[in-house]
Each structure stands twice: as C-alpha cells, then as structure tokens.
Protein backbone atom coordinates (compact mmCIF):
# COMPACT_ATOMS: atom_id res chain seq x y z
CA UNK A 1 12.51 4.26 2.28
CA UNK A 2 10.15 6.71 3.90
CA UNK A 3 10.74 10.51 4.52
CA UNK A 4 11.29 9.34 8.37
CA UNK A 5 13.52 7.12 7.82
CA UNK A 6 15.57 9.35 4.85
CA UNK A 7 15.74 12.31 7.62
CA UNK A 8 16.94 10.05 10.25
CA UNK A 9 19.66 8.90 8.39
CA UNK A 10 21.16 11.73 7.08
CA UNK A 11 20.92 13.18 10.40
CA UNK A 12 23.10 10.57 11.60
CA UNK A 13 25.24 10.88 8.97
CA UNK A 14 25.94 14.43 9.92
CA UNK A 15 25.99 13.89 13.82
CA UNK A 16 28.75 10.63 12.82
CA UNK A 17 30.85 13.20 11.04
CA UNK A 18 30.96 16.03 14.25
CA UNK A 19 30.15 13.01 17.11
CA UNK A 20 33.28 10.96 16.34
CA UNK A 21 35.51 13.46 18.31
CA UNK A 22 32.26 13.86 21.03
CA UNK A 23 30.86 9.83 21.51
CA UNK A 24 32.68 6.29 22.16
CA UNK A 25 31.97 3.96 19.55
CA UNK A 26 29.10 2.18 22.12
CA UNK A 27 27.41 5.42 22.42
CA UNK A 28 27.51 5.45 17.85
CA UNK A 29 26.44 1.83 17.61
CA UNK A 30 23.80 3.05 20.07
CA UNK A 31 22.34 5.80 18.26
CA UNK A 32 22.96 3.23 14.70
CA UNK A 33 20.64 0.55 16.55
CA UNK A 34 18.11 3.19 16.95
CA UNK A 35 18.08 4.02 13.46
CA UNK A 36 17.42 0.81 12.38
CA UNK A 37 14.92 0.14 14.67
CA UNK A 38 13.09 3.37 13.39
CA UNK A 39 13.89 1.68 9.79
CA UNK A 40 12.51 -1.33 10.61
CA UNK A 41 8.96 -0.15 12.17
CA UNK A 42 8.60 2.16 9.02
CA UNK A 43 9.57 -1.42 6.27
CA UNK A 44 6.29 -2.79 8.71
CA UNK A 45 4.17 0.06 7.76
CA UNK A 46 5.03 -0.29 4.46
CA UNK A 47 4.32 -4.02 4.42
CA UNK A 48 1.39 -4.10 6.03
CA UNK A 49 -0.09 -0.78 3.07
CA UNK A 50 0.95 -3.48 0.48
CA UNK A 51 -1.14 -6.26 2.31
CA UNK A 52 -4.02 -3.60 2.24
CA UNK A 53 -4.04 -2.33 -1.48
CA UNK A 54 -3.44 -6.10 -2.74
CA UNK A 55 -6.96 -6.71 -0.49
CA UNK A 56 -8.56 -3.85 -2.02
CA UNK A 57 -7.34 -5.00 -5.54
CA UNK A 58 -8.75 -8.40 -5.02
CA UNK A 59 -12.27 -6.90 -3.94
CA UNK A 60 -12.38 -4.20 -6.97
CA UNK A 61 -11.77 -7.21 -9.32
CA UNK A 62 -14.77 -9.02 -7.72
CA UNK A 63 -17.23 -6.12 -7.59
CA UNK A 64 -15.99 -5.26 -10.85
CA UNK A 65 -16.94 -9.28 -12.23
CA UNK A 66 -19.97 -8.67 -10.29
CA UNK A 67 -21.65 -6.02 -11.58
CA UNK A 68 -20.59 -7.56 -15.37
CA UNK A 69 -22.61 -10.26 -14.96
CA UNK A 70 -25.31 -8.17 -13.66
CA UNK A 71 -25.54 -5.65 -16.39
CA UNK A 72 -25.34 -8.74 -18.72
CA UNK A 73 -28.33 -10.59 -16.67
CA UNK A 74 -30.53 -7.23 -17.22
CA UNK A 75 -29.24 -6.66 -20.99
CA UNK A 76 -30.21 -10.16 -21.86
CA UNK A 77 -34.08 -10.07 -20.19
CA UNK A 78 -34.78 -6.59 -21.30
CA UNK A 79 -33.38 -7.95 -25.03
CA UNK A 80 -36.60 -10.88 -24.01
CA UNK A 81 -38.81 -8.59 -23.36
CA UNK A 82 -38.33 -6.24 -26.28
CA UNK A 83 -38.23 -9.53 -28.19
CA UNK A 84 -41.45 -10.40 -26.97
CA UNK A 85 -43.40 -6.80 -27.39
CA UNK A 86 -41.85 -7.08 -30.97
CA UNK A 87 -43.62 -10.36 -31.61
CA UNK A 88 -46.92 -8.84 -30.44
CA UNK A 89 -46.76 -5.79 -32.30
C-alpha cells in the first residue's frame, strides 16, 4: 500500500470516528468510494512499476548474455593469435 493511500485511510478512519455524529451514512459511503478509488489508481501505479522492472530485468539478462559471448569471441581469437606468434617465435 503506498504512503497515499496509508494517509488516506487513516484519515478516514479518524474523520469516521468524529463524522458519524456530523454525516448520513450516503455522505460516509461517499467519502469510502473515494478512498478506494484513490486505492485503486495507486494498485495501477504499482502494477504498471512491476511491468517496467520485469522489462528491464529481461533486457539486463540479454545484454548481460551478450556481452558473454562477446568477451568469449575476443578471448578465443586473441588465444589464436598468441597461438600463432608462439608458433613463429
């Protein structure tokens, strides 16, 4: 649950307690709606961060593989080449 969402509902928490006497029960199901909806949009950030680092993940892992088989590529010819200056020598 984010901070927002945390704050919001302790707040109406608080306002429930004092409002009871002050608000109709439409008026609290009102304000309960709204903190939901607030809840809601903040679980669709969330979701949508999550989509994001699981994307970067994926591309780290294939740069990562990437750049293995490069390093292995230029380990294995310069191996060759020192091969071949040893023959010569």
């Amino acid at each position: 649950m984010s901070c927002l969402a945390a704050a919001l509902r302790t707040l109406f928490c608080s306002i429930h307690l004092i409002a009871n006497a002050m608000f109709s029960e439409e008026q609290l199901a009102l304000m309960a709606n709204i903190v939901q909806i607030f809840n809601y949009i903040e679980n669709s950030h969330q979701t949508s961060n999550d989509k994001i680092m699981l994307e970067l993940q994926k591309q780290n892992e294939v740069y990562l593989e990437t750049s293995i088989k490069q390093n292995n590529e230029i380990i294995e010819r310069l191996e060759r080449l020192e091969n071949g200056n040893n023959k010569r020598t």
